[in-house]
PDB file of N, CA and C in Angstrom:
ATOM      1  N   UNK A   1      13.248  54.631  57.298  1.00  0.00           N
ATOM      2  CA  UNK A   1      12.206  53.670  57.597  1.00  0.00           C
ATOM      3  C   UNK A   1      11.036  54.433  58.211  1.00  0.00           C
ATOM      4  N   UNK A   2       9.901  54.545  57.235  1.00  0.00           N
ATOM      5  CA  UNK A   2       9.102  55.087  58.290  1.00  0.00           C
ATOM      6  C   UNK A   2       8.027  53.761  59.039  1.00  0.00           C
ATOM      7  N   UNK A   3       7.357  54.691  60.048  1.00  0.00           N
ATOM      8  CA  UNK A   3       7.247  53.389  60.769  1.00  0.00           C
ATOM      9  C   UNK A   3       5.669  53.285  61.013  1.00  0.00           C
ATOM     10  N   UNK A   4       5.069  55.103  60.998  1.00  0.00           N
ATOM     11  CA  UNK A   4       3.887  55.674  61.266  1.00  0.00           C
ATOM     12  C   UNK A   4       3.848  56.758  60.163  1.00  0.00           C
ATOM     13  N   UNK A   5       2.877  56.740  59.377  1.00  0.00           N
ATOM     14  CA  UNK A   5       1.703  55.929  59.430  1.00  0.00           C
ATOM     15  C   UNK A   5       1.865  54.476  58.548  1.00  0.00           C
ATOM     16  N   UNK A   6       1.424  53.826  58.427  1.00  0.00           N
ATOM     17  CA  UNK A   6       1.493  52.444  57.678  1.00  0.00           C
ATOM     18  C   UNK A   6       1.074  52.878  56.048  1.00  0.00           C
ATOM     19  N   UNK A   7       1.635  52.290  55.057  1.00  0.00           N
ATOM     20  CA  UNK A   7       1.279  52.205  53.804  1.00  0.00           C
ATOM     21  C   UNK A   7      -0.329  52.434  53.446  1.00  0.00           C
ATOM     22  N   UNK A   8      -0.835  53.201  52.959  1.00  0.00           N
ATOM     23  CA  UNK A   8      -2.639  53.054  52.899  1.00  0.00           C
ATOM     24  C   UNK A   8      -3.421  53.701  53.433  1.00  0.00           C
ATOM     25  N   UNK A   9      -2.674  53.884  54.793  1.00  0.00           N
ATOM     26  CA  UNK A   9      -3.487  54.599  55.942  1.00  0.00           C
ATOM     27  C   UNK A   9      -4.452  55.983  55.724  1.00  0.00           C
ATOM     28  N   UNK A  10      -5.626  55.661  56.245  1.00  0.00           N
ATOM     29  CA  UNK A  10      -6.157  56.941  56.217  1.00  0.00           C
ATOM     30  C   UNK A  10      -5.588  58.191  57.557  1.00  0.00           C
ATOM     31  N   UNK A  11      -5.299  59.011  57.209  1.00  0.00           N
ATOM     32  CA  UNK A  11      -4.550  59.989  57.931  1.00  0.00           C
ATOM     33  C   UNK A  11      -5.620  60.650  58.757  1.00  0.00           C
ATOM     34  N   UNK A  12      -5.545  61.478  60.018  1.00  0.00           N
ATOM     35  CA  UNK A  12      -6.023  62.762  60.191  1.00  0.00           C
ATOM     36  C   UNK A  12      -5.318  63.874  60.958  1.00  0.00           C
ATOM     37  N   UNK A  13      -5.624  64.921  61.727  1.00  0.00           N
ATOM     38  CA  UNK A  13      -4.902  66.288  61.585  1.00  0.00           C
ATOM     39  C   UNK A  13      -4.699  66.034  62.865  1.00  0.00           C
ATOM     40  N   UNK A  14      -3.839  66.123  63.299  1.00  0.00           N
ATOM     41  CA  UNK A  14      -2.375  66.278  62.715  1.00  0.00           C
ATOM     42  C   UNK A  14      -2.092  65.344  62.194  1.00  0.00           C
ATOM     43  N   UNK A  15      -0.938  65.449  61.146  1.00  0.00           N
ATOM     44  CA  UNK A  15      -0.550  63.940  60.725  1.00  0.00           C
ATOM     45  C   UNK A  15       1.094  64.148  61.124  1.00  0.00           C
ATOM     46  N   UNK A  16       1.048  62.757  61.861  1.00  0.00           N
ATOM     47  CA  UNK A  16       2.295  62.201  62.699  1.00  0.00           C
ATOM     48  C   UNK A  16       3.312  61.205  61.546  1.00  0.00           C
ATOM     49  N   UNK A  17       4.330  61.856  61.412  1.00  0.00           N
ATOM     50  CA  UNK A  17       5.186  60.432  60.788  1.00  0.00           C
ATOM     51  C   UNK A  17       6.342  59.946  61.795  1.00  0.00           C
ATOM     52  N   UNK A  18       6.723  58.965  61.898  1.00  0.00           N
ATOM     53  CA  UNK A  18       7.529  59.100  63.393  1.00  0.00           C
ATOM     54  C   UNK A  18       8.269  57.593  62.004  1.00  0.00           C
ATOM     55  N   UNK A  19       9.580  57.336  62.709  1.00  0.00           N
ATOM     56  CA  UNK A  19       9.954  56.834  61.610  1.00  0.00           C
ATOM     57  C   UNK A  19      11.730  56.342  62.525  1.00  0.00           C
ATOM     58  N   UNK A  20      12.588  55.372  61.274  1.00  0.00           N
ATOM     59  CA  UNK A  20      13.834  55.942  62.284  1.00  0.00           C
ATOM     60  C   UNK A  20      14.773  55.971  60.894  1.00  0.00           C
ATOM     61  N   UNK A  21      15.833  56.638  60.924  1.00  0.00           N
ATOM     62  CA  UNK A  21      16.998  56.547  59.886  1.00  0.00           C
ATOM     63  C   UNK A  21      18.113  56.792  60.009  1.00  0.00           C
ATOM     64  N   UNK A  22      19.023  56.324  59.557  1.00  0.00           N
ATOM     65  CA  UNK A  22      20.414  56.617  59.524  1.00  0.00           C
ATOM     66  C   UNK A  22      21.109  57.700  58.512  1.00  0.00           C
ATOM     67  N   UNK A  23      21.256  58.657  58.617  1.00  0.00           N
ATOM     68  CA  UNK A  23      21.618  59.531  57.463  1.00  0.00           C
ATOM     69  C   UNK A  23      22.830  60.614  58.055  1.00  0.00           C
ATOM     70  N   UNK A  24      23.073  61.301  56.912  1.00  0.00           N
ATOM     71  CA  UNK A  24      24.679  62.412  57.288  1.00  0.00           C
ATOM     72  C   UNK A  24      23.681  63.195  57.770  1.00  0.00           C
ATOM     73  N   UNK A  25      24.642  63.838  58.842  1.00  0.00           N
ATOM     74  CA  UNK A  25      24.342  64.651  59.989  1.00  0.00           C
ATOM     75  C   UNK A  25      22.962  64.249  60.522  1.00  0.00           C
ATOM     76  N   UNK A  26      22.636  63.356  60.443  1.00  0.00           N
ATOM     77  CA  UNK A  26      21.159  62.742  61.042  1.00  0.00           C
ATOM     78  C   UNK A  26      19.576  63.546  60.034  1.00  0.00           C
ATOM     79  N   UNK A  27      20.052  63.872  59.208  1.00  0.00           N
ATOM     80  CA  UNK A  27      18.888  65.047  58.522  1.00  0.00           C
ATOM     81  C   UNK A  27      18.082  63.842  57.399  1.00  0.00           C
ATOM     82  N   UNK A  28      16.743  63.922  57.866  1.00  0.00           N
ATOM     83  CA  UNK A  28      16.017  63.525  56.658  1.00  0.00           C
ATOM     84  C   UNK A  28      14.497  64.450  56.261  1.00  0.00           C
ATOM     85  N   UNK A  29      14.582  64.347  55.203  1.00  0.00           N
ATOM     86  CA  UNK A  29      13.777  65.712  54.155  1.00  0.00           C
ATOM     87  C   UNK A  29      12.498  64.801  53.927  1.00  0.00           C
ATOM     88  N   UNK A  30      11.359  65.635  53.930  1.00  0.00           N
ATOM     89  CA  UNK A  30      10.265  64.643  53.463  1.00  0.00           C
ATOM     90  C   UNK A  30       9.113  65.811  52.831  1.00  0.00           C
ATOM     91  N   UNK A  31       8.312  64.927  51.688  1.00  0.00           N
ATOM     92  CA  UNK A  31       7.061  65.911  51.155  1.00  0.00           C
ATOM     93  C   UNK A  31       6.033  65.053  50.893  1.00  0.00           C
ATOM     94  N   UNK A  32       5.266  65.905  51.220  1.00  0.00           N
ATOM     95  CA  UNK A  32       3.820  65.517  51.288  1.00  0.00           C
ATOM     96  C   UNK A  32       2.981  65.293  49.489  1.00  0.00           C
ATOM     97  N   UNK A  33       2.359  65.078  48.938  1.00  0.00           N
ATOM     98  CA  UNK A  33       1.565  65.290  47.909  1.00  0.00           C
ATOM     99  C   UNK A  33       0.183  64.631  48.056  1.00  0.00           C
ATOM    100  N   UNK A  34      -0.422  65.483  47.442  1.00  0.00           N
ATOM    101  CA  UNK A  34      -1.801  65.168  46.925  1.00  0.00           C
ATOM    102  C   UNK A  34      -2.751  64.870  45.689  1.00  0.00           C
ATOM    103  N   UNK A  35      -3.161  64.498  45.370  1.00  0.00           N
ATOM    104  CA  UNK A  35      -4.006  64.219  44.370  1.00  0.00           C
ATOM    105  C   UNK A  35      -3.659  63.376  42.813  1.00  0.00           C
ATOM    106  N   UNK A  36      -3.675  62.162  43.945  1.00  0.00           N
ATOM    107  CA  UNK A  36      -2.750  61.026  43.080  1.00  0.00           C
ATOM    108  C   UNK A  36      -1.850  61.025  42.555  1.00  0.00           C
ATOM    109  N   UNK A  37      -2.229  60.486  41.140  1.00  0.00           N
ATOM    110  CA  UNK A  37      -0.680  60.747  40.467  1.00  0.00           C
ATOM    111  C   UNK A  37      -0.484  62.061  39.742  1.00  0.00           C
ATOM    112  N   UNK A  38      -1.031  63.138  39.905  1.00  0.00           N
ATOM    113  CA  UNK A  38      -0.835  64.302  39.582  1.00  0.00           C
ATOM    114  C   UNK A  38       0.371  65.032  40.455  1.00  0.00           C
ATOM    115  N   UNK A  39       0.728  64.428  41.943  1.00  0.00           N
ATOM    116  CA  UNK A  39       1.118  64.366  42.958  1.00  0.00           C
ATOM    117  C   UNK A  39       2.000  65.974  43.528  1.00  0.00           C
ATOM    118  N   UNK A  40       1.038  66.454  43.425  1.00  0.00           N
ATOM    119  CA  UNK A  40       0.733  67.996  43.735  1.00  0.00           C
ATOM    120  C   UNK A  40       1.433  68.015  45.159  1.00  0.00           C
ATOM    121  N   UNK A  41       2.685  68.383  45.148  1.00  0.00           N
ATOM    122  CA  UNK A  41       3.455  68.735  46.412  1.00  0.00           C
ATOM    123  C   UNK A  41       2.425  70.012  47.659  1.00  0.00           C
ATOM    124  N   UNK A  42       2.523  69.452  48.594  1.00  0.00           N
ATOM    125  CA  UNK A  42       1.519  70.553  49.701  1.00  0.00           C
ATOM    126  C   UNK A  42       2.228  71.223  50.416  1.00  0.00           C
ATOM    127  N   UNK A  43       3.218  70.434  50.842  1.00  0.00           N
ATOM    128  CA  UNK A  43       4.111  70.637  52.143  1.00  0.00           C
ATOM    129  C   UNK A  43       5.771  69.516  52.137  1.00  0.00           C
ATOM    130  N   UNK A  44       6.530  70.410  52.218  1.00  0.00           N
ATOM    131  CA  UNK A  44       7.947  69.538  52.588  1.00  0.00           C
ATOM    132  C   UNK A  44       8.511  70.544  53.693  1.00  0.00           C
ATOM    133  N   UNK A  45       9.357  69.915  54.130  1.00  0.00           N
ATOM    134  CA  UNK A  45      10.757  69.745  55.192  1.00  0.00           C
ATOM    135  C   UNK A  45      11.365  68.961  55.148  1.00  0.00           C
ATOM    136  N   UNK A  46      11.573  69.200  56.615  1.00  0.00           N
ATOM    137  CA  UNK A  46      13.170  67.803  57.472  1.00  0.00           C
ATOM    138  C   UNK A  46      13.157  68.072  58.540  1.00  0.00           C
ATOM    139  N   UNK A  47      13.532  66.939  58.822  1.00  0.00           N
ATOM    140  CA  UNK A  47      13.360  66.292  60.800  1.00  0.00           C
ATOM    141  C   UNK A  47      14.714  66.214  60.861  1.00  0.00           C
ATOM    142  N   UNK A  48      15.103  66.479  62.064  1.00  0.00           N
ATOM    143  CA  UNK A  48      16.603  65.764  62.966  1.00  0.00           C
ATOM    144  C   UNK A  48      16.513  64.701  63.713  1.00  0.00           C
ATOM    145  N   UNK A  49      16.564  63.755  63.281  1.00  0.00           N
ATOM    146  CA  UNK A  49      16.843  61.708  63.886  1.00  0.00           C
ATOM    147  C   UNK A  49      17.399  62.532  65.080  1.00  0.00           C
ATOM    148  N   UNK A  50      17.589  61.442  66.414  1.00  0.00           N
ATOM    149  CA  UNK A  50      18.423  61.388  67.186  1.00  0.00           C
ATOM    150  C   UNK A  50      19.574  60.888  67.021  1.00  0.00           C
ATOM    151  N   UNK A  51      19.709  60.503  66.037  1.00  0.00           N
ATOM    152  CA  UNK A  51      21.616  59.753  65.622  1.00  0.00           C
ATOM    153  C   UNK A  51      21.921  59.868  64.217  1.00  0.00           C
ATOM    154  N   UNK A  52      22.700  59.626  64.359  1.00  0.00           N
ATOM    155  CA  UNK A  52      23.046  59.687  62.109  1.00  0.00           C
ATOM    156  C   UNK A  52      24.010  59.493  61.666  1.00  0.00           C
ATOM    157  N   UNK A  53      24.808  59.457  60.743  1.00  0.00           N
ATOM    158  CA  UNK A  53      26.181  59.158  60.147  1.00  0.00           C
ATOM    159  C   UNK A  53      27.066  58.057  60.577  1.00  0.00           C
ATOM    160  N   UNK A  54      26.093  56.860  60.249  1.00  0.00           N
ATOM    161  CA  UNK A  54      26.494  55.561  60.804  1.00  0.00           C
ATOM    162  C   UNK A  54      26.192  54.710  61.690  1.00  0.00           C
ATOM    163  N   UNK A  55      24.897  55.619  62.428  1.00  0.00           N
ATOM    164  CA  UNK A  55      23.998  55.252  63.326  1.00  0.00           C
ATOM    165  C   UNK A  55      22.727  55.165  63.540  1.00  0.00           C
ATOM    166  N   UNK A  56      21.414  54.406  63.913  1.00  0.00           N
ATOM    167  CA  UNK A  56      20.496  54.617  63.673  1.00  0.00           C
ATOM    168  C   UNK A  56      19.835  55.279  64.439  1.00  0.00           C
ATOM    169  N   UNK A  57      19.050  56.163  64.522  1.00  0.00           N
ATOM    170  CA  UNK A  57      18.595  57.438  65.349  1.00  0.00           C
ATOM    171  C   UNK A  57      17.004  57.726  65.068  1.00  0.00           C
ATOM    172  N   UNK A  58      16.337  57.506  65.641  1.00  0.00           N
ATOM    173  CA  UNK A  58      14.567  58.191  66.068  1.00  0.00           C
ATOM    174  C   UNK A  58      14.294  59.108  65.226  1.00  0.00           C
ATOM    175  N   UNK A  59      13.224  59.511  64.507  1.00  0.00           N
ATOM    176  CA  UNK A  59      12.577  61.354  64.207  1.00  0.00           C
ATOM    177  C   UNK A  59      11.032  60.879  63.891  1.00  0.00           C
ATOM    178  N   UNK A  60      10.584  61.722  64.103  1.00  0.00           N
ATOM    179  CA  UNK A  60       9.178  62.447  64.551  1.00  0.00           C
ATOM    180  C   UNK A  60       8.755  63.901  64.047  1.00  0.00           C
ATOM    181  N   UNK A  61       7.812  63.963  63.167  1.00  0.00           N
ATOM    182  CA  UNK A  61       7.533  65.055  62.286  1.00  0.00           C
ATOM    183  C   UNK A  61       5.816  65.260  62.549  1.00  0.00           C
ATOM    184  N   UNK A  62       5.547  66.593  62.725  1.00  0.00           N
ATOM    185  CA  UNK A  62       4.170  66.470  62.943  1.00  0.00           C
ATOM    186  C   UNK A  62       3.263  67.926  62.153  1.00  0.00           C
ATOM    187  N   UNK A  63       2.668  67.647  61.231  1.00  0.00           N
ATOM    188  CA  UNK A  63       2.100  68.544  59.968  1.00  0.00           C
ATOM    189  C   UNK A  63       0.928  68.965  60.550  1.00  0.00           C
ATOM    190  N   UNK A  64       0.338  69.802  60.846  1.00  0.00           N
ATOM    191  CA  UNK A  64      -1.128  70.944  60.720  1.00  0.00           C
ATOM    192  C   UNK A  64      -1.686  70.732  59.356  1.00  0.00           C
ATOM    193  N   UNK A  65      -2.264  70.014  59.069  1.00  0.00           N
ATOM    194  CA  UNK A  65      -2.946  69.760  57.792  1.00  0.00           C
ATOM    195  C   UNK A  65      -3.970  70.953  57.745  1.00  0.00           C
ATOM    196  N   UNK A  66      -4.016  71.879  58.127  1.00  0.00           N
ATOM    197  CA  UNK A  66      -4.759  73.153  57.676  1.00  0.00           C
ATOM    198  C   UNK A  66      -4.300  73.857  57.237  1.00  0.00           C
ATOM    199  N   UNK A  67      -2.601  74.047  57.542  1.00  0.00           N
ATOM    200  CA  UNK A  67      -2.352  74.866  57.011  1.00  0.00           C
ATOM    201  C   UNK A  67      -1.372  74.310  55.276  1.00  0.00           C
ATOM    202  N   UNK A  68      -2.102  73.616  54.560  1.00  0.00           N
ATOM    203  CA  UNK A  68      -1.991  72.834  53.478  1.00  0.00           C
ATOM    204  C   UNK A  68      -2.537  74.186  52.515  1.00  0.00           C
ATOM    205  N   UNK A  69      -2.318  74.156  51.016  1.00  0.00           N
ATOM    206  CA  UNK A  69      -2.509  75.022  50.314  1.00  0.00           C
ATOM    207  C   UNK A  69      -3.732  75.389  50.015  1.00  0.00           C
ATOM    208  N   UNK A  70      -4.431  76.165  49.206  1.00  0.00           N
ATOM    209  CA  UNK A  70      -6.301  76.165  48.948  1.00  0.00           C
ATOM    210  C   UNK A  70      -6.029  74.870  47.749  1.00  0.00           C
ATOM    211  N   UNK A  71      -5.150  74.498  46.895  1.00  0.00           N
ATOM    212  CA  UNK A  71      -5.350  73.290  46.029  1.00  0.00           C
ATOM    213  C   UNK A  71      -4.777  72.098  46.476  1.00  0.00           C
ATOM    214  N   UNK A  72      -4.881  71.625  47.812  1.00  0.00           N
ATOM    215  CA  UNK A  72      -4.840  70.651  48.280  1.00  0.00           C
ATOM    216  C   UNK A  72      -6.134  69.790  48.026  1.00  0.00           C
ATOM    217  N   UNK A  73      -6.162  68.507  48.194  1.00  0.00           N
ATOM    218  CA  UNK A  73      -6.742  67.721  47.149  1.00  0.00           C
ATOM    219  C   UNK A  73      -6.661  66.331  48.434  1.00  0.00           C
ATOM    220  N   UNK A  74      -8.007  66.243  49.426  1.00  0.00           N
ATOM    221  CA  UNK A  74      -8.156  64.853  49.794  1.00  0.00           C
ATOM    222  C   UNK A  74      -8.047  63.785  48.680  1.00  0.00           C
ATOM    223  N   UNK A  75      -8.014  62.565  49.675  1.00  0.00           N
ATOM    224  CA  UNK A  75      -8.342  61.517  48.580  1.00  0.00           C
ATOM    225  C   UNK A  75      -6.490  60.731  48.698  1.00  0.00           C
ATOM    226  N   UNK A  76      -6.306  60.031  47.772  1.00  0.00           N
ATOM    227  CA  UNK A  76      -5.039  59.421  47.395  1.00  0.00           C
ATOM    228  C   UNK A  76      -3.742  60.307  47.615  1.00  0.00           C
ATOM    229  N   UNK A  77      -3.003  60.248  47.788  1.00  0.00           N
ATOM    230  CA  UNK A  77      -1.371  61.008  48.489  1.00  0.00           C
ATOM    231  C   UNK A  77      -0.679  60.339  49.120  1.00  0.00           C
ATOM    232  N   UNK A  78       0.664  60.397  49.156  1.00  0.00           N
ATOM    233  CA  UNK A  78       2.072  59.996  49.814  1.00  0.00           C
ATOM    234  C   UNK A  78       2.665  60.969  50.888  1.00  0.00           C
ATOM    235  N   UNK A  79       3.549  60.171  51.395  1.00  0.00           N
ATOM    236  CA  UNK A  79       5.051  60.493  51.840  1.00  0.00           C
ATOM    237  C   UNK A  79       5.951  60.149  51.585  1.00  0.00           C
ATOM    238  N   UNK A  80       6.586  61.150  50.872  1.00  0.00           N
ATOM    239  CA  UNK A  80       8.191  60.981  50.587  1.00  0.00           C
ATOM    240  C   UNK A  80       9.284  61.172  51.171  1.00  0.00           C
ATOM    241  N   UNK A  81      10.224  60.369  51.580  1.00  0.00           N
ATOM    242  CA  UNK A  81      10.738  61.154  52.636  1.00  0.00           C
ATOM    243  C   UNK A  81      12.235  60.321  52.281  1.00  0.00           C
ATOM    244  N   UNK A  82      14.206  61.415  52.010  1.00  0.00           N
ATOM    245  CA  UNK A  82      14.941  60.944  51.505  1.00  0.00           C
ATOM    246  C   UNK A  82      16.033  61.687  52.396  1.00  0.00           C
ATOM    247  N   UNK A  83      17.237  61.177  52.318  1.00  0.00           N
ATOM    248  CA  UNK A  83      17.910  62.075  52.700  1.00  0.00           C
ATOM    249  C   UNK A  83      19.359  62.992  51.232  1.00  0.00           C
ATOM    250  N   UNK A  84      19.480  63.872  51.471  1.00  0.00           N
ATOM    251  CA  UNK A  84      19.640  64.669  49.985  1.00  0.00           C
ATOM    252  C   UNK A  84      21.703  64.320  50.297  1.00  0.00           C
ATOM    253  N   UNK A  85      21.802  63.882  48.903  1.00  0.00           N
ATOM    254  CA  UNK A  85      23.069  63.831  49.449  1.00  0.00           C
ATOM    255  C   UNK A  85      24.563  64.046  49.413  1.00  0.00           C
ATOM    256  N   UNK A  86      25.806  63.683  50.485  1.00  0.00           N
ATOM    257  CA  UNK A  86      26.375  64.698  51.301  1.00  0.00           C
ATOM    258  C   UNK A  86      27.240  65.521  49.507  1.00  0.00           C
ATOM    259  N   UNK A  87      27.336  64.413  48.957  1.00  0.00           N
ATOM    260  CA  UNK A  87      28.209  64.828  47.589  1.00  0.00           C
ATOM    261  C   UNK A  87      27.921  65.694  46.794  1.00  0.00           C
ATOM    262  N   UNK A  88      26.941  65.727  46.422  1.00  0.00           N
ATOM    263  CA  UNK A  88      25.709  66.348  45.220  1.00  0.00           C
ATOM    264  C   UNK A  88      24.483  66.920  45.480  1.00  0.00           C
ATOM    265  N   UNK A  89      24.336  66.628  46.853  1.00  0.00           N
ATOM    266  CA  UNK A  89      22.732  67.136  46.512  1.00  0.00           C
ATOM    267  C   UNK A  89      21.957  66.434  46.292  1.00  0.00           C
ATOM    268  N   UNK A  90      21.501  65.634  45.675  1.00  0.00           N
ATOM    269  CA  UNK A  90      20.497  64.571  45.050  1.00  0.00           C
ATOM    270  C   UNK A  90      19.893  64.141  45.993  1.00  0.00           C
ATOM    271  N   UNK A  91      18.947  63.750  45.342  1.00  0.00           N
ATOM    272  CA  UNK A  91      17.864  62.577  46.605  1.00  0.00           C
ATOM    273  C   UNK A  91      18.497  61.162  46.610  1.00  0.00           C
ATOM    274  N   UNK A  92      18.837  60.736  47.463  1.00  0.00           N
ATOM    275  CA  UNK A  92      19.265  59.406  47.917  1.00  0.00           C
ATOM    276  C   UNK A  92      18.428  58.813  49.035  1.00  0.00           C
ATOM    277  N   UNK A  93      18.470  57.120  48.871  1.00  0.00           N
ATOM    278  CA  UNK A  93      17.470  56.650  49.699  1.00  0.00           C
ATOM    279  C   UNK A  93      16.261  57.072  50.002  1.00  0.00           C
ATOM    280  N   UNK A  94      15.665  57.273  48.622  1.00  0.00           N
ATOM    281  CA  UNK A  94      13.592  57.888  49.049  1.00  0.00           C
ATOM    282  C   UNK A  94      13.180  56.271  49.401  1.00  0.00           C
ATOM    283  N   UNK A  95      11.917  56.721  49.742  1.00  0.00           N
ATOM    284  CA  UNK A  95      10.740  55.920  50.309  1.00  0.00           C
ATOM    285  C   UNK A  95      10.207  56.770  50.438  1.00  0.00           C
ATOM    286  N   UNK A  96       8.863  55.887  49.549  1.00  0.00           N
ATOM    287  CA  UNK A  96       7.705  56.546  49.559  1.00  0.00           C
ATOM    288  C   UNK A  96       6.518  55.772  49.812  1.00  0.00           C
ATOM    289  N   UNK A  97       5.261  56.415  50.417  1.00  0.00           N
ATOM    290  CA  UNK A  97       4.105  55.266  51.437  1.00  0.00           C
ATOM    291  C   UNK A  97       3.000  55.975  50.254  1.00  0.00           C
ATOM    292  N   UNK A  98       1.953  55.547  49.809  1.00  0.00           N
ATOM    293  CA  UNK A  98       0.942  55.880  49.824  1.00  0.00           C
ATOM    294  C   UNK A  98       0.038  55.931  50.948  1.00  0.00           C
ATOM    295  N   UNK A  99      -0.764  57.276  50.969  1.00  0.00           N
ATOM    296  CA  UNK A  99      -1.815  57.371  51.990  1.00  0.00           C
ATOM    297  C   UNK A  99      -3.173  57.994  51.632  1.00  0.00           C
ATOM    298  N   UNK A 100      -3.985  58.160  52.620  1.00  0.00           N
ATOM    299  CA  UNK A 100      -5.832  58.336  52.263  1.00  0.00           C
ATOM    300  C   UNK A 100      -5.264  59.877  52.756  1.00  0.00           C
ATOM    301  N   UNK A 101      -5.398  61.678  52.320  1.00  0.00           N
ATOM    302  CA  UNK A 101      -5.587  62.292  52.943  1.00  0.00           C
ATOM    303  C   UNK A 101      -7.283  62.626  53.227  1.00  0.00           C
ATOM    304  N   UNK A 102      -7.314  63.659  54.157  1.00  0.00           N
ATOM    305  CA  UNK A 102      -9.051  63.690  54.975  1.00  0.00           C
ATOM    306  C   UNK A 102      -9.428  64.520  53.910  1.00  0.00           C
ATOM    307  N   UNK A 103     -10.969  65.261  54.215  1.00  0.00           N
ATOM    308  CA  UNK A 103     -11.522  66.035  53.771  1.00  0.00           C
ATOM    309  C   UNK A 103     -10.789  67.231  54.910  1.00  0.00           C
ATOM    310  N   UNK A 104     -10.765  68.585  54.792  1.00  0.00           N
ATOM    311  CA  UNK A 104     -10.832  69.301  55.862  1.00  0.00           C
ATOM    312  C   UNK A 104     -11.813  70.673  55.882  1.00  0.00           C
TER     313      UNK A 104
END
């Protein structure tokens, strides 16, 4: 569930996602993209919730949007954010927000 920023939102630097989820070992993975639906990955990771594996637990992720690629691309972009899973690997449970990124 993310919680920050809201669907739409125009973002700026830093960009904060603060959010809460329940996942194995509390781990959830998230990536950034840019430039609509071309959706040009910039930046991914993963946060550690405060709880997980049956519990619902807090996380808070916070990006330096400078240090984004030279073909980063204001304008239209998401967050994706899933936890990969425990069986296979796979992405399970995505959600994804559209957002405004800045000029920088």
């Amino acid at each position: 569930l993310i919680e920050q920023p809201y669907p739409g939102a125009e973002i700026a630097n830093p960009l904060v996602i603060r959010g809460e989820s329940n996942t194995f070992e509390a781990t959830v993975r998230y990536a950034i993209t840019s430039g609509g639906g071309d959706g040009l990955v910039v930046t991914e990771g993963f946060a550690t919730a405060t709880a997980g594996n049956g519990v619902w637990g807090s996380f808070e992720v916070i990006i330096d949007l400078s240090a984004f690629p030279s073909d980063y691309q204001p304008g239209p972009g998401s967050i994706i954010m899933w936890e990969d899973s425990a069986r296979d690997g796979t992405q399970v449970n995505v959600v994804e927000i559209p957002i405004v990124l800045p000029e920088l």
